[in-house]
PDB file of N, CA and C in Angstrom:
ATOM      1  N   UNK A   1       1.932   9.682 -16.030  1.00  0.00           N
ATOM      2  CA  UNK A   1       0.614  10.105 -15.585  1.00  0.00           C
ATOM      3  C   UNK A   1       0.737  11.015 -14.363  1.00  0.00           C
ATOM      4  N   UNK A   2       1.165  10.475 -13.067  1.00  0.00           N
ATOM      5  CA  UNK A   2       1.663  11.230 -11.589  1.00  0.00           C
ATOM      6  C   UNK A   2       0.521  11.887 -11.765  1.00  0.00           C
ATOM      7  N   UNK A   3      -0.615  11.262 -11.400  1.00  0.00           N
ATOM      8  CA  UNK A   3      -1.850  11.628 -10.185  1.00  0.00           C
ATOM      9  C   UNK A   3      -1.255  12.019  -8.789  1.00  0.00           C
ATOM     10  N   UNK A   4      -1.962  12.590  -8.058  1.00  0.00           N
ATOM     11  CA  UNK A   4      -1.738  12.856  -6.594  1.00  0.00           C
ATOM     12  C   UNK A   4      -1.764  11.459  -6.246  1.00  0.00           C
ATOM     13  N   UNK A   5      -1.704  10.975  -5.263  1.00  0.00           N
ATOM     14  CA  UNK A   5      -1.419   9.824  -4.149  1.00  0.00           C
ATOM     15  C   UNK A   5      -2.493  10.761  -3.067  1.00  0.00           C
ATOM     16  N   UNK A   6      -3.182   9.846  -2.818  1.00  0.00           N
ATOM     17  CA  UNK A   6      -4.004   9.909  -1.321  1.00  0.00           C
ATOM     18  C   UNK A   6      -4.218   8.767  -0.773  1.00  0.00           C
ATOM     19  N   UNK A   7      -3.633   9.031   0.619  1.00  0.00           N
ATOM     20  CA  UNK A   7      -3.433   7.499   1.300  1.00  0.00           C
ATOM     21  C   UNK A   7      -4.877   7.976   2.501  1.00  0.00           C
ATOM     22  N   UNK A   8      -5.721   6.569   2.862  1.00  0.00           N
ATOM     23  CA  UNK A   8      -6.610   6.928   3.639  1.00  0.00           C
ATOM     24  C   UNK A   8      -6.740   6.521   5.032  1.00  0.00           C
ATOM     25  N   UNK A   9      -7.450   7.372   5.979  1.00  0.00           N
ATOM     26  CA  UNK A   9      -6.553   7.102   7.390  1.00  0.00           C
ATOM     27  C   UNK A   9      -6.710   5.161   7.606  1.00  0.00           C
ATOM     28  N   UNK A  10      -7.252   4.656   6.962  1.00  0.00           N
ATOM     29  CA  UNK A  10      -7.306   3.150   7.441  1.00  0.00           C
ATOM     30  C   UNK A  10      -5.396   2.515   7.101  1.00  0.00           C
ATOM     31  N   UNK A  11      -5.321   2.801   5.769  1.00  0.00           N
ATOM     32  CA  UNK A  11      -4.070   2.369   5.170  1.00  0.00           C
ATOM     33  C   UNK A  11      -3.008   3.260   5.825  1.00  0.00           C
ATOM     34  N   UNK A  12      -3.027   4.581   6.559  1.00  0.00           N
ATOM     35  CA  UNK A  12      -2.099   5.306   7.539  1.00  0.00           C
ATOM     36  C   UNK A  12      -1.585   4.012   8.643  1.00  0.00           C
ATOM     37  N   UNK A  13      -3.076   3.991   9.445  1.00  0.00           N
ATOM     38  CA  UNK A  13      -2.836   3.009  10.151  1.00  0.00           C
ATOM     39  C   UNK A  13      -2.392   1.517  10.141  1.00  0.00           C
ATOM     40  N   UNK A  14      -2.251   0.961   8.668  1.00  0.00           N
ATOM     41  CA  UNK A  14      -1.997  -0.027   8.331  1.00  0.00           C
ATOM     42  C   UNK A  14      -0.608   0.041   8.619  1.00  0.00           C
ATOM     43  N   UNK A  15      -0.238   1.165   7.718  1.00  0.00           N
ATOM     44  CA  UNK A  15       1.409   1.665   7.693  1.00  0.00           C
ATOM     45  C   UNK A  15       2.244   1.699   9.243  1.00  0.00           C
ATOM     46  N   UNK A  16       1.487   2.526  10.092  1.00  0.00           N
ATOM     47  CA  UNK A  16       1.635   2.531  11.484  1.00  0.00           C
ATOM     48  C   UNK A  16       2.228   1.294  11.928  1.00  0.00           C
ATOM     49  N   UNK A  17       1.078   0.649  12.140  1.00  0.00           N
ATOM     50  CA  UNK A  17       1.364  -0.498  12.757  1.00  0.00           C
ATOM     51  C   UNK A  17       2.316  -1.091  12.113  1.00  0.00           C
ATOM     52  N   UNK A  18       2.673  -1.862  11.116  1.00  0.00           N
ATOM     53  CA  UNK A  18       3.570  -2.105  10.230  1.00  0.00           C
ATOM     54  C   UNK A  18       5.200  -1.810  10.421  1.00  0.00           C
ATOM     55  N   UNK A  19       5.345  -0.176  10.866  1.00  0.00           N
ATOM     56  CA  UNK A  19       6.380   0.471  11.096  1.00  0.00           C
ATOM     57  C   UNK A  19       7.124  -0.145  12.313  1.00  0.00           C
ATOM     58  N   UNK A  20       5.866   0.090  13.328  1.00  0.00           N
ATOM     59  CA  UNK A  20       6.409  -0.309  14.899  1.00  0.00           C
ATOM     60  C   UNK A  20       6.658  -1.302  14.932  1.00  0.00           C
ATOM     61  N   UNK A  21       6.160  -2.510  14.326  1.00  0.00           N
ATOM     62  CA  UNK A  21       6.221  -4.139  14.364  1.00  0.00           C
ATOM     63  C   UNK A  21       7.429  -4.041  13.748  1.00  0.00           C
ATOM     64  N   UNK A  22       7.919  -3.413  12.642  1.00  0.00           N
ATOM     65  CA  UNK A  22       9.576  -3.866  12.236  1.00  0.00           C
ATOM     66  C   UNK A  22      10.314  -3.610  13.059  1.00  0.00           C
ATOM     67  N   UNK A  23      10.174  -2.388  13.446  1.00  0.00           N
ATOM     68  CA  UNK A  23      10.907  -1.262  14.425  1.00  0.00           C
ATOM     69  C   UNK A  23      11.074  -1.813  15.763  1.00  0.00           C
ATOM     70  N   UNK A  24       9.775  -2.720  16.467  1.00  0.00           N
ATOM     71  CA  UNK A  24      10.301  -4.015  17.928  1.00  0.00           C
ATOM     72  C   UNK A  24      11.230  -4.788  17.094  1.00  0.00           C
ATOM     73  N   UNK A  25      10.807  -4.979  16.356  1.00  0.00           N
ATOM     74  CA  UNK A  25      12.031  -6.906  15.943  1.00  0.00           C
ATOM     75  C   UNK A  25      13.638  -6.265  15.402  1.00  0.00           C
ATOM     76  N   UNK A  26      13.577  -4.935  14.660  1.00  0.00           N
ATOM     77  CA  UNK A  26      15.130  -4.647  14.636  1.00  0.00           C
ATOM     78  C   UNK A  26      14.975  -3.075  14.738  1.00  0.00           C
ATOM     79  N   UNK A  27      15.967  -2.187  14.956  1.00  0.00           N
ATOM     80  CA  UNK A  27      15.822  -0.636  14.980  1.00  0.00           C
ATOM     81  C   UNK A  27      16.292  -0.696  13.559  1.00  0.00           C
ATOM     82  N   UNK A  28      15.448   0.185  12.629  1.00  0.00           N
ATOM     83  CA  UNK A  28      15.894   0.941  11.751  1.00  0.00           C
ATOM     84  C   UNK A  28      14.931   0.111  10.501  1.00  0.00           C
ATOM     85  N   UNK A  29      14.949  -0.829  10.806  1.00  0.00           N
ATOM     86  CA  UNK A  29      13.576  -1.851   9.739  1.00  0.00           C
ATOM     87  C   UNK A  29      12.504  -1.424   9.670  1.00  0.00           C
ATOM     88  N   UNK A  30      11.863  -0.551  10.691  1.00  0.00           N
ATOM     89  CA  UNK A  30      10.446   0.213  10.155  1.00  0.00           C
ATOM     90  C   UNK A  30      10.959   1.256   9.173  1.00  0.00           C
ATOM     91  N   UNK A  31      11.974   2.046   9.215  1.00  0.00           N
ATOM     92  CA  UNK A  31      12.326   2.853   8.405  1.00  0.00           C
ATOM     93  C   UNK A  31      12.971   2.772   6.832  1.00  0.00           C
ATOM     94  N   UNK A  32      12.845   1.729   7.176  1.00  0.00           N
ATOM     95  CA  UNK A  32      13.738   0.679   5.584  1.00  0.00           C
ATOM     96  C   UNK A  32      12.557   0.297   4.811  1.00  0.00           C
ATOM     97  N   UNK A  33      11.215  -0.242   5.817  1.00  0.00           N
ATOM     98  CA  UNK A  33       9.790  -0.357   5.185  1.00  0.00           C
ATOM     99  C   UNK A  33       9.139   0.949   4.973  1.00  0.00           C
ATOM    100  N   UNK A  34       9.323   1.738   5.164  1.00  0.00           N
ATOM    101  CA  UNK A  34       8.778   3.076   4.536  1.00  0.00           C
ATOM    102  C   UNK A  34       9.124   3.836   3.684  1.00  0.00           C
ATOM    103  N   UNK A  35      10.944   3.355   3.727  1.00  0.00           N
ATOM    104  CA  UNK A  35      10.854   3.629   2.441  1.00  0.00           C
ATOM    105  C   UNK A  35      10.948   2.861   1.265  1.00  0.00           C
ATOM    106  N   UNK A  36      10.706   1.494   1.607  1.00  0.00           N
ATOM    107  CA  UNK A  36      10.374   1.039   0.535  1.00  0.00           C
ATOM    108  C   UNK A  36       8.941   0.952   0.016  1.00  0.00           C
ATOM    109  N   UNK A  37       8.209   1.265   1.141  1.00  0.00           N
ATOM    110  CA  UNK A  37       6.766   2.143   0.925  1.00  0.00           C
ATOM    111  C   UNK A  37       7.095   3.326  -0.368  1.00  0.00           C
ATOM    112  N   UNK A  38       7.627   4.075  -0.230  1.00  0.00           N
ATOM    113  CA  UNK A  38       7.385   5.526  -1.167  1.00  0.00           C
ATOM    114  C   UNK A  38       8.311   5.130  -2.214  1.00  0.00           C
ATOM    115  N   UNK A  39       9.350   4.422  -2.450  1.00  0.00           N
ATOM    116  CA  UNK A  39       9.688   4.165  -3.582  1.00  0.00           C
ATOM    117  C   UNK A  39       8.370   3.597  -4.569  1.00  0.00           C
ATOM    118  N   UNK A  40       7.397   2.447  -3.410  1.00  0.00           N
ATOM    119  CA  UNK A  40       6.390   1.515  -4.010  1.00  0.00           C
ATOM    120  C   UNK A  40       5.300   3.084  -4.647  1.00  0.00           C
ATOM    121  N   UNK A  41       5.293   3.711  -3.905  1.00  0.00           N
ATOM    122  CA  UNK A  41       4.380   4.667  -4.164  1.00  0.00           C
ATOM    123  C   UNK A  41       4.514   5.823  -5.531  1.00  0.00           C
ATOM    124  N   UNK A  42       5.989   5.318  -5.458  1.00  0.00           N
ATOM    125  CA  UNK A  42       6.096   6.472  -6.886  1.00  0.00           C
ATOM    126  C   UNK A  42       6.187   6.023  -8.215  1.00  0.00           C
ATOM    127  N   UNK A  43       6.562   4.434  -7.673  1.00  0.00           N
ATOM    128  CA  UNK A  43       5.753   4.041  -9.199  1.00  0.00           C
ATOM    129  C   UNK A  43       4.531   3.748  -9.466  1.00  0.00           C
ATOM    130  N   UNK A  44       3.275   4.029  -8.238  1.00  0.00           N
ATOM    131  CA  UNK A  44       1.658   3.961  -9.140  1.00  0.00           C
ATOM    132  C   UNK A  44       1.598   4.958  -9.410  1.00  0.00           C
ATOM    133  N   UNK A  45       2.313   6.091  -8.857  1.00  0.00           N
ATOM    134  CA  UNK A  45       2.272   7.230  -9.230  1.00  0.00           C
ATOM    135  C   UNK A  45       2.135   7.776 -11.117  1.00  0.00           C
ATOM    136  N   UNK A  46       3.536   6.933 -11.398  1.00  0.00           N
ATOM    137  CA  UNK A  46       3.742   7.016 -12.334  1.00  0.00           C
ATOM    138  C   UNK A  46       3.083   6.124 -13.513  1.00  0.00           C
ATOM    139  N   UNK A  47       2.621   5.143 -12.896  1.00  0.00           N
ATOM    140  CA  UNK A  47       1.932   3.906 -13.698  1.00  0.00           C
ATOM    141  C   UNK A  47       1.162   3.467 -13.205  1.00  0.00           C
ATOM    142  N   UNK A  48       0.099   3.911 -12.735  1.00  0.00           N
ATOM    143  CA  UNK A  48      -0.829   3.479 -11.473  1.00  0.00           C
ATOM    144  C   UNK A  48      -2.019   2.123 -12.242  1.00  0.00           C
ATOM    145  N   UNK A  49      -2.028   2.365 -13.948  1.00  0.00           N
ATOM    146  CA  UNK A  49      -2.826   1.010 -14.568  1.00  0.00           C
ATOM    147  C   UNK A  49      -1.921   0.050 -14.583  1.00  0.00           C
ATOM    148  N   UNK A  50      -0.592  -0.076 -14.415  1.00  0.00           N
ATOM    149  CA  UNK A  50       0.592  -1.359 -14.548  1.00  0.00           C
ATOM    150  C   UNK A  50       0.294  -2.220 -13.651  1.00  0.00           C
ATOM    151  N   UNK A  51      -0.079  -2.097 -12.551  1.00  0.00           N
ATOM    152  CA  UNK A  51      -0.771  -3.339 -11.408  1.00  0.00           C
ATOM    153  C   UNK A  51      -1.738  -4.291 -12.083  1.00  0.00           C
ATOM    154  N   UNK A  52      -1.354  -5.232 -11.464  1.00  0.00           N
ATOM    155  CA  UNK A  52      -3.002  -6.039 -11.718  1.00  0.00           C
ATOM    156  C   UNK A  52      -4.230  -5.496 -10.932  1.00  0.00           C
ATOM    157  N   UNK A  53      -5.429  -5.813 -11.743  1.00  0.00           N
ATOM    158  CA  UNK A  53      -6.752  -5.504 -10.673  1.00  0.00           C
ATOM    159  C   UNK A  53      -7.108  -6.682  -9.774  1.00  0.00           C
ATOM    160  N   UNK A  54      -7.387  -6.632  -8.696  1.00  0.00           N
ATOM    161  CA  UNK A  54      -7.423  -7.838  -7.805  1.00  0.00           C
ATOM    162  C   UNK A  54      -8.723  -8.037  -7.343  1.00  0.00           C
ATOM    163  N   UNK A  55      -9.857  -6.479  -7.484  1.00  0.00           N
ATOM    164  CA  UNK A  55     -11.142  -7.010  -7.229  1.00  0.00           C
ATOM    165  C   UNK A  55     -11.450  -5.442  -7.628  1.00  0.00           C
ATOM    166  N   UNK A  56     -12.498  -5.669  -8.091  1.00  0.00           N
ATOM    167  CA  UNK A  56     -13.328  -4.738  -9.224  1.00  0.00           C
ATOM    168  C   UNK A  56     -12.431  -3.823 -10.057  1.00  0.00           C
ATOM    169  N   UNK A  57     -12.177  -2.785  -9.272  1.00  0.00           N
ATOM    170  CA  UNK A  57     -11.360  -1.531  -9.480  1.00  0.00           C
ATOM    171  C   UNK A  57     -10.148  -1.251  -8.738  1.00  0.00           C
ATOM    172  N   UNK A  58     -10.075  -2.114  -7.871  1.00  0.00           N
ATOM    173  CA  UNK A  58      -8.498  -2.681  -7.088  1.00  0.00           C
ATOM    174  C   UNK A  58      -7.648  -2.711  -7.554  1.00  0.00           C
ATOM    175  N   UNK A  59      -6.353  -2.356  -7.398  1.00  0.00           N
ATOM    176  CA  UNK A  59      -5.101  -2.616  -7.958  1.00  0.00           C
ATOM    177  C   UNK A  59      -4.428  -3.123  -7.117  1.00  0.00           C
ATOM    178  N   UNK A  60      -3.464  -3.696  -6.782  1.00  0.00           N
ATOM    179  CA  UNK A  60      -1.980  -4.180  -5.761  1.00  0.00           C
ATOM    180  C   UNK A  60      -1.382  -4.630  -6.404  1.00  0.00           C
ATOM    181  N   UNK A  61      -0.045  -3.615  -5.778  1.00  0.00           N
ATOM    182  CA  UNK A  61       1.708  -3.846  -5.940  1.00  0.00           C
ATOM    183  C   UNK A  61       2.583  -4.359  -4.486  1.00  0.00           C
ATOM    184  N   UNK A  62       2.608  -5.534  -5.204  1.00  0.00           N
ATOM    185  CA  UNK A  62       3.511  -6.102  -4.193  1.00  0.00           C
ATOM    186  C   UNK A  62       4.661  -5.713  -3.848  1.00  0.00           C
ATOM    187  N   UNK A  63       4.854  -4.913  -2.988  1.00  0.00           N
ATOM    188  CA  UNK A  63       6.576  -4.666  -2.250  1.00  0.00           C
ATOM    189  C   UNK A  63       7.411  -5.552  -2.009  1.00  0.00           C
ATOM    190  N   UNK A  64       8.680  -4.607  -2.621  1.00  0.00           N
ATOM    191  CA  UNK A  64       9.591  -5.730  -2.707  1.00  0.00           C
ATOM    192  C   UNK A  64      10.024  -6.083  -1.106  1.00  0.00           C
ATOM    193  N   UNK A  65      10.656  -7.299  -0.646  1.00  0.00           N
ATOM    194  CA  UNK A  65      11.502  -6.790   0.784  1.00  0.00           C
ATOM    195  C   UNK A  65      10.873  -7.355   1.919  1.00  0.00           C
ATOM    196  N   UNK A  66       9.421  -7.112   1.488  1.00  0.00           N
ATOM    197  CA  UNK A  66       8.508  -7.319   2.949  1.00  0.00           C
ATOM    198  C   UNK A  66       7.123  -7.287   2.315  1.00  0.00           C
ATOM    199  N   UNK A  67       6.733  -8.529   3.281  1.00  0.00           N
ATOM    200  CA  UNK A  67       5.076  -9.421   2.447  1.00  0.00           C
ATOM    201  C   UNK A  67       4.014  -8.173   2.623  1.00  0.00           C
ATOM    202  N   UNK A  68       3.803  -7.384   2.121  1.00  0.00           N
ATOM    203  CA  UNK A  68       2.846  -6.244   2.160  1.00  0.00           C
ATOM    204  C   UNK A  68       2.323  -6.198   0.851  1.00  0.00           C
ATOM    205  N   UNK A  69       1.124  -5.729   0.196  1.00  0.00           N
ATOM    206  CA  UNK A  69       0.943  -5.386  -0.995  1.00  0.00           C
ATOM    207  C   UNK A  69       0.072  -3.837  -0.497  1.00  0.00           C
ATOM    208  N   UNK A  70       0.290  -3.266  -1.927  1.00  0.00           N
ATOM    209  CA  UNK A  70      -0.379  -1.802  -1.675  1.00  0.00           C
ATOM    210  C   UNK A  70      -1.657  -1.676  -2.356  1.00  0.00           C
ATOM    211  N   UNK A  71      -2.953  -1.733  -1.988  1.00  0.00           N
ATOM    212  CA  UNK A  71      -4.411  -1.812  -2.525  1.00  0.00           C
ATOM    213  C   UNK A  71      -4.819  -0.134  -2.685  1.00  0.00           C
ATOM    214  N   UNK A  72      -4.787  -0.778  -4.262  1.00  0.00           N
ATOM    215  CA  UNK A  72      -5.609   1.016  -4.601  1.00  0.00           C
ATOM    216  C   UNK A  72      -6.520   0.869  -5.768  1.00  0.00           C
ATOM    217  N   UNK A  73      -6.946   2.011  -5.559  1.00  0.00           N
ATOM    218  CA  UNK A  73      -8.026   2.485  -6.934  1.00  0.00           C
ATOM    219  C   UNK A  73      -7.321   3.618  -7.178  1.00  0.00           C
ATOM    220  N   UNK A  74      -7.775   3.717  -9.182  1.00  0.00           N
ATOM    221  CA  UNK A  74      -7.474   5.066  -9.778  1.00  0.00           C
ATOM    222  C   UNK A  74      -8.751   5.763  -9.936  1.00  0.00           C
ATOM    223  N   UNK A  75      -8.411   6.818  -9.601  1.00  0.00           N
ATOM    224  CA  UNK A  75      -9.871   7.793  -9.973  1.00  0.00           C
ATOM    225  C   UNK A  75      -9.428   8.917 -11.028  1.00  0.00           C
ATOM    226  N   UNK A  76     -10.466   9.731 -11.659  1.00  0.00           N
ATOM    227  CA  UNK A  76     -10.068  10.767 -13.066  1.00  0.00           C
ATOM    228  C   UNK A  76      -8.867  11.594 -11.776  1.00  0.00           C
ATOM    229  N   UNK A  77      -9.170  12.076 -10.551  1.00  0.00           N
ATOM    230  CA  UNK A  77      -8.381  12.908 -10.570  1.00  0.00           C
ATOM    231  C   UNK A  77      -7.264  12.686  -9.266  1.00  0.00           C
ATOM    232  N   UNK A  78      -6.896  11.582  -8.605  1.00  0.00           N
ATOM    233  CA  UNK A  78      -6.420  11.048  -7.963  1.00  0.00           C
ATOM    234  C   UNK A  78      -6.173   9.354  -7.512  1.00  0.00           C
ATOM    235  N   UNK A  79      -5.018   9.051  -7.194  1.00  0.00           N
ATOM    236  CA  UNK A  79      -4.933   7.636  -6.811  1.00  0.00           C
ATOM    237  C   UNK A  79      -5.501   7.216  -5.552  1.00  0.00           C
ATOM    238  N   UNK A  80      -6.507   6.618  -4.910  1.00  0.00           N
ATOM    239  CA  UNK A  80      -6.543   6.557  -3.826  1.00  0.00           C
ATOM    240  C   UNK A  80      -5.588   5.062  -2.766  1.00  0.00           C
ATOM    241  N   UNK A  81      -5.187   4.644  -1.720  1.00  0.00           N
ATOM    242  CA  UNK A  81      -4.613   4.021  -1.739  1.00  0.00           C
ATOM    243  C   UNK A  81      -5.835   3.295  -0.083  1.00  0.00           C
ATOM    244  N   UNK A  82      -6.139   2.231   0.025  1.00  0.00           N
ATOM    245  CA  UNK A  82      -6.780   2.488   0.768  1.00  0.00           C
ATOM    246  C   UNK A  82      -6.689   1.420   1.884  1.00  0.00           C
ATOM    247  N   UNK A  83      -4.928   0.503   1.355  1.00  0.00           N
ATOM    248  CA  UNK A  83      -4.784  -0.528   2.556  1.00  0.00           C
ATOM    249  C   UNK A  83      -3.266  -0.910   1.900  1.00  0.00           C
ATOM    250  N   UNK A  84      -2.334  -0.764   3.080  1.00  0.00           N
ATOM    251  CA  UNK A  84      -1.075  -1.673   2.924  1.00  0.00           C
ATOM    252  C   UNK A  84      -1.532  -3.006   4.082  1.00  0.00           C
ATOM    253  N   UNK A  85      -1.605  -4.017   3.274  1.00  0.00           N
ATOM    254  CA  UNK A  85      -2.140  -5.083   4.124  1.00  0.00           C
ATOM    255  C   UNK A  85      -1.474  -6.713   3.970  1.00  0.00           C
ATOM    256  N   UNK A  86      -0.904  -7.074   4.778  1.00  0.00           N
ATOM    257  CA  UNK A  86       0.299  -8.053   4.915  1.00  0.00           C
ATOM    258  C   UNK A  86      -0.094  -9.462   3.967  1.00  0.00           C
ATOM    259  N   UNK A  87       0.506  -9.863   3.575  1.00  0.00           N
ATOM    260  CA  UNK A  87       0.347 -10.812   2.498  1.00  0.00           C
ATOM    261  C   UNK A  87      -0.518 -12.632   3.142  1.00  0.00           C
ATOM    262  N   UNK A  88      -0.862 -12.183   4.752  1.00  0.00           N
ATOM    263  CA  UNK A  88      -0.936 -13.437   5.396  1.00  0.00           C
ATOM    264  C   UNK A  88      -2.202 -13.452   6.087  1.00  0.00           C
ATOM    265  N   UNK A  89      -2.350 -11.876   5.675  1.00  0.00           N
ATOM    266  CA  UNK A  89      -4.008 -11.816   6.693  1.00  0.00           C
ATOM    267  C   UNK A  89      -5.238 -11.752   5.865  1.00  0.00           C
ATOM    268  N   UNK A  90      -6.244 -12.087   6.518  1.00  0.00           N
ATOM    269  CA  UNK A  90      -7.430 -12.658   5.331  1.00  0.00           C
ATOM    270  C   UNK A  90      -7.917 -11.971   4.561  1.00  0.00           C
ATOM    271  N   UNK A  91      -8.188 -11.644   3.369  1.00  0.00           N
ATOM    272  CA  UNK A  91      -8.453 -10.509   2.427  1.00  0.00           C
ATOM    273  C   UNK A  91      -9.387 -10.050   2.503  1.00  0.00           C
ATOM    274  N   UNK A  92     -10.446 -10.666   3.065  1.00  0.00           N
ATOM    275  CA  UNK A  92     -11.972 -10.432   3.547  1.00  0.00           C
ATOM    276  C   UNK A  92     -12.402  -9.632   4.553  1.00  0.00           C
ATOM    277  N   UNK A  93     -10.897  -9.153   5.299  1.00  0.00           N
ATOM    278  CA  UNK A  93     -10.991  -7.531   5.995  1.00  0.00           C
ATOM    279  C   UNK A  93     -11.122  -6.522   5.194  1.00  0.00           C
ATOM    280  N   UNK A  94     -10.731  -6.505   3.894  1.00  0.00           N
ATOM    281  CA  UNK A  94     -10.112  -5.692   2.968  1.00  0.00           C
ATOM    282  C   UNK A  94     -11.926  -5.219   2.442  1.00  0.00           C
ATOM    283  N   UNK A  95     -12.443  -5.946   2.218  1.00  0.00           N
ATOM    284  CA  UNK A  95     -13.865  -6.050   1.713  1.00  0.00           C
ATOM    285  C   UNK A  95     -14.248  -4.694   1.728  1.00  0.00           C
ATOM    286  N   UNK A  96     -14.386  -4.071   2.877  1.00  0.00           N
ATOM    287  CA  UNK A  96     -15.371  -3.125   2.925  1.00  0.00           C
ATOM    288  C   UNK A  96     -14.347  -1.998   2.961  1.00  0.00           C
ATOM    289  N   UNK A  97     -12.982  -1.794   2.383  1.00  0.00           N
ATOM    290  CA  UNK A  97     -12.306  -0.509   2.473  1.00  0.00           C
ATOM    291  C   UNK A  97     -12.390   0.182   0.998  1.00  0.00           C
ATOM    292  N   UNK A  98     -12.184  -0.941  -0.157  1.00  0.00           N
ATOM    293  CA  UNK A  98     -12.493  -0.451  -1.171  1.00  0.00           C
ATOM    294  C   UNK A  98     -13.681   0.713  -1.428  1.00  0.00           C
TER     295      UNK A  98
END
């Protein structure tokens, strides 16, 4: 399929933060999570209906490595991605990004 990928500034910042928090606890672990970010990213790319739906039109792929899942919707002409959000925090933040 390989829709575009559009990540939105909320899920940037998800990523952000994410990065630096590996990156205090060891050097080089935020960078090991990013890219296991874009590996995660090139397969919705490629298969973006293979996820489960998790709420309406939601999708998440759980990364391997590190408790994150990646929350998206498919649209006709792009993937949108609209939260990497840690597997421990309450999903009910998530609510209003979809």
């Amino acid at each position: 399929m390989d829709l575009p990928l559009l990540i939105r500034s909320e899920a940037e910042a998800d990523i952000d933060e994410a990065y630096r928090w590996y990156e205090d606890q060891q050097e080089g672990l935020g960078a090991e999570f990013v890219k296991v970010l874009e590996d995660a990213f090139a397969k919705i790319r490629t298969h973006p209906e293979m996820y489960p739906l998790v709420h309406r039109n939601a999708h998440r792929l759980l990364i391997p490595k590190f408790p994150y899942g990646i929350f998206y919707i498919v649209e006709p002409e792009a993937i949108i991605v609209f939260a990497v959000f840690h597997g421990h925090r309450d999903p009910r933040r998530l609510k209003n990004r979809s």
